[in-house]
C-alpha atoms as a PDB file:
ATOM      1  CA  UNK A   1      36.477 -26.717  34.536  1.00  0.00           C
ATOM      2  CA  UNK A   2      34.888 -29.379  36.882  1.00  0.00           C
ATOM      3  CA  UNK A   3      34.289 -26.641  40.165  1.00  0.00           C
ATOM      4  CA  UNK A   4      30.663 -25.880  40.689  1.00  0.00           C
ATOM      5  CA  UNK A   5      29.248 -22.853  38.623  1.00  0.00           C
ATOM      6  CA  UNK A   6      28.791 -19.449  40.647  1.00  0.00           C
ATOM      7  CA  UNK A   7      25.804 -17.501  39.796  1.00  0.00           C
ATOM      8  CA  UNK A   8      25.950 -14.045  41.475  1.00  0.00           C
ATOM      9  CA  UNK A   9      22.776 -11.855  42.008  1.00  0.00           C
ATOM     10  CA  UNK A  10      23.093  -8.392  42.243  1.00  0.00           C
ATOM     11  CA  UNK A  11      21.456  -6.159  44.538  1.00  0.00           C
ATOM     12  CA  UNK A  12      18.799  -2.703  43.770  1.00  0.00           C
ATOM     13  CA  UNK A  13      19.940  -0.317  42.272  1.00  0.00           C
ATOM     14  CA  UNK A  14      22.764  -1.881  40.358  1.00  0.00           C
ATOM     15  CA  UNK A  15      23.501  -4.212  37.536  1.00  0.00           C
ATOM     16  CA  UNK A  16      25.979  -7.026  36.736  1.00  0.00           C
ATOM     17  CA  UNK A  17      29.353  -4.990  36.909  1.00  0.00           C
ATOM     18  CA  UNK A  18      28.855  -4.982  40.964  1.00  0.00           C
ATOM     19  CA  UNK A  19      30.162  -8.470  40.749  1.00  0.00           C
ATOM     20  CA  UNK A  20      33.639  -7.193  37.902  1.00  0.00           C
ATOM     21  CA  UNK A  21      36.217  -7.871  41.107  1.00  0.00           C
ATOM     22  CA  UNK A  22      34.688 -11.410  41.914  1.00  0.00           C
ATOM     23  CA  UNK A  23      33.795 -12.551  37.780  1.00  0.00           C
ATOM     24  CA  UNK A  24      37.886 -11.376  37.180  1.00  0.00           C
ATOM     25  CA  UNK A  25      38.517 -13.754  40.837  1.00  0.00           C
ATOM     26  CA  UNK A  26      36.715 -16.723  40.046  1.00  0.00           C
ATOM     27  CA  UNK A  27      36.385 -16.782  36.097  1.00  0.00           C
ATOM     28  CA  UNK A  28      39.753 -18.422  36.663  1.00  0.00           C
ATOM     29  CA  UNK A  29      38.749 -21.754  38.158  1.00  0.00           C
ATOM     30  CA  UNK A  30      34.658 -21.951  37.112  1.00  0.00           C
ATOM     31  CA  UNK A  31      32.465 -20.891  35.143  1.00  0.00           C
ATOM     32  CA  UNK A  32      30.687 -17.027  36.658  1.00  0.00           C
ATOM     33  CA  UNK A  33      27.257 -16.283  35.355  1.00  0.00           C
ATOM     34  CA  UNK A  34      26.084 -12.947  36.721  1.00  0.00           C
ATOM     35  CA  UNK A  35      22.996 -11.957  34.874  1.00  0.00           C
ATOM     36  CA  UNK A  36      21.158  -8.442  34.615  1.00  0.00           C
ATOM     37  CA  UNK A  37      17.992  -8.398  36.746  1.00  0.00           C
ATOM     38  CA  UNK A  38      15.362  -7.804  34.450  1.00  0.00           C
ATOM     39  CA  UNK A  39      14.709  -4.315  34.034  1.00  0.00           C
ATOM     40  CA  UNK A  40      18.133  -3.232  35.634  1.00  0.00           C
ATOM     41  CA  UNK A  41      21.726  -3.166  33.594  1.00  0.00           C
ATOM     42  CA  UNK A  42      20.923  -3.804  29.809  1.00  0.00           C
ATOM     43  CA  UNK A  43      18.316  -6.786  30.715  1.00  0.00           C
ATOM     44  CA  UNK A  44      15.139  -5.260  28.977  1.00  0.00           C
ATOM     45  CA  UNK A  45      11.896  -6.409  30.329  1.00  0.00           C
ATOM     46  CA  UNK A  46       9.600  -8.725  28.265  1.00  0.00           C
ATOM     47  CA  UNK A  47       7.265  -7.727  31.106  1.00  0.00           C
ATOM     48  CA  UNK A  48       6.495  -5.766  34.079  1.00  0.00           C
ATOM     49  CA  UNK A  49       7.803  -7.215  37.498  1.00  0.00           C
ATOM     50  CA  UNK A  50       4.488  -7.466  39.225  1.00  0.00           C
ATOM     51  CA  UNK A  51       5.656  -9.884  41.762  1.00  0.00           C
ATOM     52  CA  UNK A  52       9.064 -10.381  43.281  1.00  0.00           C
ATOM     53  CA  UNK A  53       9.218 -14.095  42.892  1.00  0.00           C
ATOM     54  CA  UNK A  54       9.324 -13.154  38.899  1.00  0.00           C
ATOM     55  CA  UNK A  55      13.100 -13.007  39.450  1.00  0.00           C
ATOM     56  CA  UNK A  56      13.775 -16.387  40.898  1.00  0.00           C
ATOM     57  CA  UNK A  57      11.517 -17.775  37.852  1.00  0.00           C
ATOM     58  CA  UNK A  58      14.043 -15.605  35.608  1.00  0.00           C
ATOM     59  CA  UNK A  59      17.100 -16.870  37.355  1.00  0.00           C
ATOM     60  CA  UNK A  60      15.743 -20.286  37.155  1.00  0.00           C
ATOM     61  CA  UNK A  61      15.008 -20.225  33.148  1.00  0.00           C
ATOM     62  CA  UNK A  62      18.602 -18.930  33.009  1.00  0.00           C
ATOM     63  CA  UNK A  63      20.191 -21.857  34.008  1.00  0.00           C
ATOM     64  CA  UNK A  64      17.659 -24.355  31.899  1.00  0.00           C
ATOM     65  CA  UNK A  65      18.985 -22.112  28.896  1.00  0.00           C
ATOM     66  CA  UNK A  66      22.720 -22.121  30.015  1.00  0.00           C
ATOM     67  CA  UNK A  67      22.141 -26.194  31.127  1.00  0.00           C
ATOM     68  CA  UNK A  68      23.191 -25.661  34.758  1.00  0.00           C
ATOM     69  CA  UNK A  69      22.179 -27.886  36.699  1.00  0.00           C
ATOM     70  CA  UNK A  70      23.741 -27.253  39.996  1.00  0.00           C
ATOM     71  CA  UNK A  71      25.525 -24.096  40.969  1.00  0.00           C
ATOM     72  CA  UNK A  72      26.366 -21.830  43.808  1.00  0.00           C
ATOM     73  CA  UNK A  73      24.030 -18.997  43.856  1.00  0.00           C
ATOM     74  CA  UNK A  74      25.408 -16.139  45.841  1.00  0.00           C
ATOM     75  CA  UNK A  75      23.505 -12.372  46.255  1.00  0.00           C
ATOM     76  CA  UNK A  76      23.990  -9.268  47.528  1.00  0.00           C
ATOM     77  CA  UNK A  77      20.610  -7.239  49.552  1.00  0.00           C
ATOM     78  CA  UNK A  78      17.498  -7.790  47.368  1.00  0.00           C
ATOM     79  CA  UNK A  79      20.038 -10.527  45.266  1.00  0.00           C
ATOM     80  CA  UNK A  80      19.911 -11.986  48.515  1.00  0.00           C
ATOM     81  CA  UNK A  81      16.511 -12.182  49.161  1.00  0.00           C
ATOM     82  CA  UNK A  82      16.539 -13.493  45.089  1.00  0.00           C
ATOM     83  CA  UNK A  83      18.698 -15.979  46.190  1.00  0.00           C
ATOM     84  CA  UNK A  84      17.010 -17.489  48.843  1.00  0.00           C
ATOM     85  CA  UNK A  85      13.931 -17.478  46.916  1.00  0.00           C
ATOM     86  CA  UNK A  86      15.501 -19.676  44.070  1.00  0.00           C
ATOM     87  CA  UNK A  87      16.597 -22.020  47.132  1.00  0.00           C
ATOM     88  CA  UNK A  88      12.860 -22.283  47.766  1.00  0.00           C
ATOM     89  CA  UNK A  89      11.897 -22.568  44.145  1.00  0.00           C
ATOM     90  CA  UNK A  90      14.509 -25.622  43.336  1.00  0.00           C
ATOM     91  CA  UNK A  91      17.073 -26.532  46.157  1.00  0.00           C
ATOM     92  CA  UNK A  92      18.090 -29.550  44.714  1.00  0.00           C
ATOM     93  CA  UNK A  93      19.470 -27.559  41.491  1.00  0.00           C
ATOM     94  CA  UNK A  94      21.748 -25.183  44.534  1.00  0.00           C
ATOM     95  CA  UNK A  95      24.871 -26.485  46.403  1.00  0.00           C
ATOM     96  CA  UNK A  96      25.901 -23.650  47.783  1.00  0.00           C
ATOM     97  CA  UNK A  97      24.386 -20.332  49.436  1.00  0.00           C
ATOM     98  CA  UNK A  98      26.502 -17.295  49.688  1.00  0.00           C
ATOM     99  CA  UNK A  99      24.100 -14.139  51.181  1.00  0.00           C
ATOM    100  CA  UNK A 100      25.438 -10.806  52.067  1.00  0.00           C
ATOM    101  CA  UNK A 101      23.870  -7.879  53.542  1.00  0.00           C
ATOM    102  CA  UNK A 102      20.045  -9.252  53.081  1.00  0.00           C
ATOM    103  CA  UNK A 103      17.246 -10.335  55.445  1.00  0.00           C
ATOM    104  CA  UNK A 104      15.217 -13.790  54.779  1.00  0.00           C
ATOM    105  CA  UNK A 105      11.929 -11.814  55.198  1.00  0.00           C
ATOM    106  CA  UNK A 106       8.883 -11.860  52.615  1.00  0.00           C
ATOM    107  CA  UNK A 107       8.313  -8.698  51.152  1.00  0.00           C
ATOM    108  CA  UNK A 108       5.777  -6.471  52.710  1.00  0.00           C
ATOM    109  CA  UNK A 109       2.510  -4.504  51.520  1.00  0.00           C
ATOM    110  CA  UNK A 110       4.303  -1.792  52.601  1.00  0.00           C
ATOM    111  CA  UNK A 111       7.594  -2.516  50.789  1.00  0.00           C
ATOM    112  CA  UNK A 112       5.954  -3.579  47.622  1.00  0.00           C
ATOM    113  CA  UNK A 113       4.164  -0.252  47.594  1.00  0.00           C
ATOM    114  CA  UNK A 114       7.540   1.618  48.380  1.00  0.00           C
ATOM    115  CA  UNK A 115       9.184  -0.427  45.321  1.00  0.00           C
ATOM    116  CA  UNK A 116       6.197   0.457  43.011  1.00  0.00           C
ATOM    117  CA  UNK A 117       6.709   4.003  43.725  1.00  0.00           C
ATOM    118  CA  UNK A 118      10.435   4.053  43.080  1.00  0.00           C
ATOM    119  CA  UNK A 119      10.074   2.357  40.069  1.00  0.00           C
ATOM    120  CA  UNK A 120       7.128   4.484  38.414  1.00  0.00           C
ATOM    121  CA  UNK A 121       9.213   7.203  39.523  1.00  0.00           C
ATOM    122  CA  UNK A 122      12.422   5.764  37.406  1.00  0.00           C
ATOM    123  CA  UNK A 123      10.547   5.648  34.598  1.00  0.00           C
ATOM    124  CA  UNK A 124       9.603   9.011  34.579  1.00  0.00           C
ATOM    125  CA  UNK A 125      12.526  10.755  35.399  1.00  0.00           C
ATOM    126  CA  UNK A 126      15.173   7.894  34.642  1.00  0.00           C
ATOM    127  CA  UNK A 127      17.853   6.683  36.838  1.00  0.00           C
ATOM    128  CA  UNK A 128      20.363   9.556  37.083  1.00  0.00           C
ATOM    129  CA  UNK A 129      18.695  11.616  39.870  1.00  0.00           C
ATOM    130  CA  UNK A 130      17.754   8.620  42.136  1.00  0.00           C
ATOM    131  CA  UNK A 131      21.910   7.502  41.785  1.00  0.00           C
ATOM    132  CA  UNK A 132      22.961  10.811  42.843  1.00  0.00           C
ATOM    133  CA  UNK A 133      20.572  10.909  45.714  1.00  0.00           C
ATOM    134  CA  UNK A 134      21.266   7.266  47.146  1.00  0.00           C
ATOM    135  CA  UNK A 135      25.508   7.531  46.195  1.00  0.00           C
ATOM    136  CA  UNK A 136      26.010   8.608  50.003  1.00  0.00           C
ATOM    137  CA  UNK A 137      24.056   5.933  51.081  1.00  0.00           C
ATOM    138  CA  UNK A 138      26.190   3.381  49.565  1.00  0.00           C
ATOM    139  CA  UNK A 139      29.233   3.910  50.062  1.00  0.00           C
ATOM    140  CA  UNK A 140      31.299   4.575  53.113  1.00  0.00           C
ATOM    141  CA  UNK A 141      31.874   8.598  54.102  1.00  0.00           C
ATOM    142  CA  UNK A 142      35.826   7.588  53.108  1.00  0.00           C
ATOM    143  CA  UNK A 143      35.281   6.381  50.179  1.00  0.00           C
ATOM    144  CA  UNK A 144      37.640   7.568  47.177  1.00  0.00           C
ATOM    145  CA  UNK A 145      36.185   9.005  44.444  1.00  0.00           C
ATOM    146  CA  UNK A 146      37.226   6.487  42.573  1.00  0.00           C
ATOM    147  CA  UNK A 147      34.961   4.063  44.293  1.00  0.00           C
ATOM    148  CA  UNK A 148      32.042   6.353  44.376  1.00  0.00           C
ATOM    149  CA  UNK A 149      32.353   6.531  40.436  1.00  0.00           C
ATOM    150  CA  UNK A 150      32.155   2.615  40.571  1.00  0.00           C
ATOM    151  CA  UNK A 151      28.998   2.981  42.661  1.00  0.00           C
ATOM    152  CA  UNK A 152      27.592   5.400  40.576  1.00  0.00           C
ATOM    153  CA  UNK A 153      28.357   3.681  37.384  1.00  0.00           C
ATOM    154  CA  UNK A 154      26.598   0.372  38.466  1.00  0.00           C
ATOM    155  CA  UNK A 155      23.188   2.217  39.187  1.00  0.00           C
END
């Protein structure tokens, strides 16, 4: 395959497997890398996320491991804002942006607070309770239950 590699970020709360309908689309004509964020999916953390730029570095040591050395990065919400910090990190390793449902602005005191306390509170109580609170809130009311499974299985 000569195309351009497509790395997809995911988005909070979900894993790799939000990205199964575009891998299966695009597998066919380049190469798809669509990593676990560290601590979501089965990526287990060597170490705490402290700061949010710790993901770009992770996406970035990806690609020195896999040997990419230009791709399409594309992300989905906080993917997004993962994306865009990876174009800030190393643009001239990124020929392509795709960014869907995310804002371009730095995280704030307030949000990095909010994050903290949702993830202390994972720990503790693990993710099942948080996925059946947020479900409704991320899908549409006419969803089928089919795709609300999906949803649910991804978090």
């Amino acid at each position: 395959m000569t195309a351009i590699p497509l790395v997809l970020v995911h988005g909070h709360p979900f894993d790799h497997t939000m990205w199964r309908p575009q891998i299966e689309a695009f597998s066919a004509s380049r190469r798809v890398i669509a990593p676990d964020l560290r601590g979501y999916g089965v990526a287990i953390p060597s170490a705490p996320v402290e700061r949010f730029e710790r993901f770009a570095e992770d996406i970035e040591a990806l690609l020195d491991v896999l040997d990419v050395t230009g791709c399409v990065l594309a992300g989905l919400s906080m993917g997004g804002q993962i994306v865009m910090d990876c174009y800030r990190r190393f643009p001239e390793r990124i020929r392509g942006l795709v960014l869907a449902d995310t804002f371009p602005a730095a995280e704030t005191p307030e949000g990095v607070r909010v994050r903290h306390t949702t993830a202390d509170r994972l720990l503790r109580e693990g993710m099942r309770g948080y996925a059946d609170e947020v479900l409704e809130k991320m899908v549409a009311p006419y969803a089928s239950p089919e795709v609300k499974a999906h949803v649910h299985g991804m978090m």
